[in-house]
Protein backbone atom coordinates (compact mmCIF):
# COMPACT_ATOMS: atom_id res chain seq x y z
CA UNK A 1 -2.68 3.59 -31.00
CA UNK A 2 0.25 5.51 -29.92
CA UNK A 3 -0.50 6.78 -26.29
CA UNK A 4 0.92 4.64 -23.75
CA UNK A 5 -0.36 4.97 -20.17
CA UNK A 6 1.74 6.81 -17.60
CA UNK A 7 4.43 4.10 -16.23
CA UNK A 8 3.07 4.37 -12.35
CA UNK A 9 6.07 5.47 -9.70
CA UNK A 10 6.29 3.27 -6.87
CA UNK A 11 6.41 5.23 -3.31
CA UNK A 12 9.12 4.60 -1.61
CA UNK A 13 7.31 3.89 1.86
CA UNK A 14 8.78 4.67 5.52
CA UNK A 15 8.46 1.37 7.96
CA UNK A 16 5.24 2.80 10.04
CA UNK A 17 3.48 3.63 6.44
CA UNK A 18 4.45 0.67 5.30
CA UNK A 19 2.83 -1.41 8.85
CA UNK A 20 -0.29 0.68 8.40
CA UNK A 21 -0.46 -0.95 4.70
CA UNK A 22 0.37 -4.39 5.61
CA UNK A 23 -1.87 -3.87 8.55
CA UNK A 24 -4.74 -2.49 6.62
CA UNK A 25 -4.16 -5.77 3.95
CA UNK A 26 -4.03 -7.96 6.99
CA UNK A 27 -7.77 -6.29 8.22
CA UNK A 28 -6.10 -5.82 11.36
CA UNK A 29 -8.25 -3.31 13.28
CA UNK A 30 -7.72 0.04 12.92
CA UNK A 31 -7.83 2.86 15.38
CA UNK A 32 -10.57 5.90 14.66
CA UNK A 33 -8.24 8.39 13.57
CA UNK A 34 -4.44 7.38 12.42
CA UNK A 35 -2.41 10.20 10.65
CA UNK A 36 -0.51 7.64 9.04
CA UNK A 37 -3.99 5.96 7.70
CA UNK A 38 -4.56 9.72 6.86
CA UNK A 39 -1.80 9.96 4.54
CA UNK A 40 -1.93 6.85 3.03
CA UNK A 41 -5.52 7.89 2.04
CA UNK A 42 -4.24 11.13 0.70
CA UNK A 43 -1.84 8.53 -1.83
CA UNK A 44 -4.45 6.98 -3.24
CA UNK A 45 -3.48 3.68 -1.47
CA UNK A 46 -6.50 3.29 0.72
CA UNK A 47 -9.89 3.98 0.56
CA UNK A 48 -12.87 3.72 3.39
CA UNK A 49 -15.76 1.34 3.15
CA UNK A 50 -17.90 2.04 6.19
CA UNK A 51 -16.47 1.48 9.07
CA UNK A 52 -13.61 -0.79 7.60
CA UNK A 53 -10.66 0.54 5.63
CA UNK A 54 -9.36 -1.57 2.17
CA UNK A 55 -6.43 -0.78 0.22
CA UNK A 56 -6.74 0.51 -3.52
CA UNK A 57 -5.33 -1.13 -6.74
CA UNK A 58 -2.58 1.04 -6.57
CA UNK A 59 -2.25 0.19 -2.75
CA UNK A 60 -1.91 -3.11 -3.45
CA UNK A 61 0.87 -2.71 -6.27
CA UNK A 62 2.72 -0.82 -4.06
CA UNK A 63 2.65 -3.60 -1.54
CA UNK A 64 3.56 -6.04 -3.52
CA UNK A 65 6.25 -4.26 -4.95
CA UNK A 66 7.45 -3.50 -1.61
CA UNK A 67 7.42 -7.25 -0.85
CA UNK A 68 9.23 -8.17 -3.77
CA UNK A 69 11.89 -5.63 -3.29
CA UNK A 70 12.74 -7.25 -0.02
CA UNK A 71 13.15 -10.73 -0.90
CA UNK A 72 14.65 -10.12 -3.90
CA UNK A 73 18.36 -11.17 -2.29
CA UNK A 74 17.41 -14.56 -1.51
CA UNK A 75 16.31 -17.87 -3.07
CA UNK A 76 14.27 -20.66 -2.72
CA UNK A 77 14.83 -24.30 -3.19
């Protein structure tokens, strides 16, 4: 049992990809046709089901991992 899987390379997101993410995890309505959407979709991070969009496994590591990132400079009590 020596292969490993492929260590997965977080995106480094830019703030309106990242919205449409949080926004998509939030099931915030989305518009009919968002480029952004689009190219999350080309990632891998979100998928269509019907009408509604849902983020992927890998969508939703790279949220959290964005989230995580961002707090790490603080504490809680």
């Amino acid at each position: 049992m020596t292969d490993k899987k492929p260590k997965l390379k977080l995106l480094a997101l830019s703030q309106p990809q990242r919205a449409t993410l949080e926004g998509i995890s939030n099931r915030r309505p989305q518009l009919p046709s968002d480029p952004i959407r689009d190219e999350l979709a080309a990632l891998g991070l979100v998928a269509q089901q019907g009408a509604k969009w849902t983020l992927t496994p890998t969508g939703k590591k790279v949220l959290a991992a964005g989230s995580n990132r961002r707090n790490a400079g603080g504490f809680s009590v």
